[in-house]
Protein backbone atom coordinates (compact mmCIF):
# COMPACT_ATOMS: atom_id res chain seq x y z
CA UNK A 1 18.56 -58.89 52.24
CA UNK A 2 20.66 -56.17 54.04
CA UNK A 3 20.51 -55.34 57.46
CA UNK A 4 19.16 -51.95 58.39
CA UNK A 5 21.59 -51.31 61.42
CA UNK A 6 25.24 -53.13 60.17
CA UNK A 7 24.66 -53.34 56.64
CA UNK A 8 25.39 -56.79 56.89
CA UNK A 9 23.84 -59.77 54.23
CA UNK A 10 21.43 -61.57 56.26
CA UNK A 11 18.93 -64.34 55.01
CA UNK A 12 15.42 -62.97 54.14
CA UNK A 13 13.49 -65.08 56.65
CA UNK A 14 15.76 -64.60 59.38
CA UNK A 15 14.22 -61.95 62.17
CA UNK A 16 17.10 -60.85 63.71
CA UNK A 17 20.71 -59.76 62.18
CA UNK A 18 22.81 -62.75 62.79
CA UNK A 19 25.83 -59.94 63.32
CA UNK A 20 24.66 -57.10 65.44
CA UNK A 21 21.55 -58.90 66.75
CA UNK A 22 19.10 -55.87 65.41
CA UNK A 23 15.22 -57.43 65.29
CA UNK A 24 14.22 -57.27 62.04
CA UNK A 25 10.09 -55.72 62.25
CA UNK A 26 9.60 -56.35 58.00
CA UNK A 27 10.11 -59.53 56.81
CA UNK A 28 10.26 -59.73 52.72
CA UNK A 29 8.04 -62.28 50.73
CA UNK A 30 9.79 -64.20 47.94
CA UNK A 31 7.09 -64.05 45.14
CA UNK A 32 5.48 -67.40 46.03
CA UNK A 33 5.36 -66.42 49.56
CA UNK A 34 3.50 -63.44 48.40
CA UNK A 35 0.91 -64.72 46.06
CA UNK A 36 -0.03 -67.37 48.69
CA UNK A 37 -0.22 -65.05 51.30
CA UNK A 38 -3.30 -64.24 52.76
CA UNK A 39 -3.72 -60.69 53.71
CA UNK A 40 -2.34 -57.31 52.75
CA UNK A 41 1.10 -56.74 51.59
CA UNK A 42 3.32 -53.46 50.90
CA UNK A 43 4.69 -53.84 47.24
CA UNK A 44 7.94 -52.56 46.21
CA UNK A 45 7.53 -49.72 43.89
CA UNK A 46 7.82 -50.47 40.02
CA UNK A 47 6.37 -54.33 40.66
CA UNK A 48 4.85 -55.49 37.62
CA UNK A 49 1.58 -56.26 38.84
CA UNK A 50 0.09 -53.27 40.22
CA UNK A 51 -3.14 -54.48 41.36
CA UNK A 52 -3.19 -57.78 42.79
CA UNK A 53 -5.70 -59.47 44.25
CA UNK A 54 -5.53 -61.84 47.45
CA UNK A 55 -7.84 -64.86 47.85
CA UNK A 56 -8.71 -65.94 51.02
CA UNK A 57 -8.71 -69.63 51.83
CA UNK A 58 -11.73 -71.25 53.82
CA UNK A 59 -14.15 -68.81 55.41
CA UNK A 60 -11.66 -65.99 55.40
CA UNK A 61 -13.00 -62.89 53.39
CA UNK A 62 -11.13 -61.88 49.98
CA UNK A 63 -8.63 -58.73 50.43
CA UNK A 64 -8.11 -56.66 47.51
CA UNK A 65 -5.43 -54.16 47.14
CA UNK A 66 -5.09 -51.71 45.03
CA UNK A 67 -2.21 -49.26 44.34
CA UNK A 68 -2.69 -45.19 43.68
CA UNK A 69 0.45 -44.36 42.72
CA UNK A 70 1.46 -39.97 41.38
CA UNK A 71 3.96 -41.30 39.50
CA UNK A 72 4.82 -40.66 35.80
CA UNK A 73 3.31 -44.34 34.93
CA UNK A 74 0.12 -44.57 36.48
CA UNK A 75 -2.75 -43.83 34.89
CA UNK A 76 -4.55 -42.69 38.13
CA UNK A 77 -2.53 -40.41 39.07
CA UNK A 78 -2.61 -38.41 35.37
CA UNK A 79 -6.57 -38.59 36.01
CA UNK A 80 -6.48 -37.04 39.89
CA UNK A 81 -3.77 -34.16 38.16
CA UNK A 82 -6.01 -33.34 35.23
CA UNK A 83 -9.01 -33.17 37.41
CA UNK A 84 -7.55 -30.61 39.62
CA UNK A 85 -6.12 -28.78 37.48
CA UNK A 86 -9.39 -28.89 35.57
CA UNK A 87 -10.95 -27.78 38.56
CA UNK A 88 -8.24 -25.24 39.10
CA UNK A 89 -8.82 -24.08 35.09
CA UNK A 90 -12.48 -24.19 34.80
CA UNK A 91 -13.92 -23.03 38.20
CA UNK A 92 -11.71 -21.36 40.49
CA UNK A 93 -9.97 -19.26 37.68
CA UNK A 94 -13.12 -17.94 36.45
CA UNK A 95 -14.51 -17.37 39.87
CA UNK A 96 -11.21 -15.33 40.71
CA UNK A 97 -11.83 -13.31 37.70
CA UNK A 98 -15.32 -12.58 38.60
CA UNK A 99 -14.34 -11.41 42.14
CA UNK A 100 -11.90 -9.38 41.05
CA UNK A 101 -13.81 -7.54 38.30
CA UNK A 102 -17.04 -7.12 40.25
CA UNK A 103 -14.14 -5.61 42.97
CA UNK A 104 -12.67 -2.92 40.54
CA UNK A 105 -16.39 -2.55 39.31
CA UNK A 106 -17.16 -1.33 42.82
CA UNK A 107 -14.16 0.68 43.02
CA UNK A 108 -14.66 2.82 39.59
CA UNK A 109 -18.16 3.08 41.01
CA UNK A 110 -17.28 4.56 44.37
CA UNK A 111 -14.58 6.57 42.59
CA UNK A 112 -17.29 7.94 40.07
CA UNK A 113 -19.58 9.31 43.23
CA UNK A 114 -17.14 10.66 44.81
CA UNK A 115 -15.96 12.77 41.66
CA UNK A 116 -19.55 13.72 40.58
CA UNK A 117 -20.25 14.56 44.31
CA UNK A 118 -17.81 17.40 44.76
């Protein structure tokens, strides 16, 4: 692990740079740290196991955690972009349209009157 502050190699439990003294506030989980913990973690980005689920021991309550990622690779996030730009295809577009033609109806109207008028 590298220390934010001095860029120095420090040990991955350690909480303070051994160097420049800097207080370390995340501490990393080697993998069995991680699947043994028991509570919510931050995962790195591109881990191989996306959704993980925690186990809690005793009386403590299960935590699940699940990751929504817009990335090219996740599924999820290709569903949320389709289903606004679905939304952006199928409703608003057409609703736009309608505005705009009802809109230039009313002006041809009003432009109608006022020729027939004179």
């Amino acid at each position: 692990m590298e220390c934010p502050n001095c860029s120095a190699q420090i040990e991955p439990e350690a909480s303070r740079c051994q160097h420049c003294g800097h207080e370390l506030a995340v501490k990393v989980l080697s993998r069995q740290e991680r699947d043994n913990f028991n509570g919510i973690t931050i995962e790195e980005k591109g881990d191989s196991d996306n959704r993980r689920q925690y186990a809690g021991s005793g009386d403590r309550p299960r935590v699940k955690q699940v990751n929504i990622a817009f990335d090219s690779s996740s599924w999820t996030g290709k569903l949320i972009v389709a289903a606004i730009l679905g939304l952006l295809v199928f409703f608003f577009l057409p609703l736009f349209m309608f505005v705009v033609l009802a809109a230039g109806a009313v002006l041809v109207v009003v432009w109608l009157l006022r020729m027939f008028s004179r």
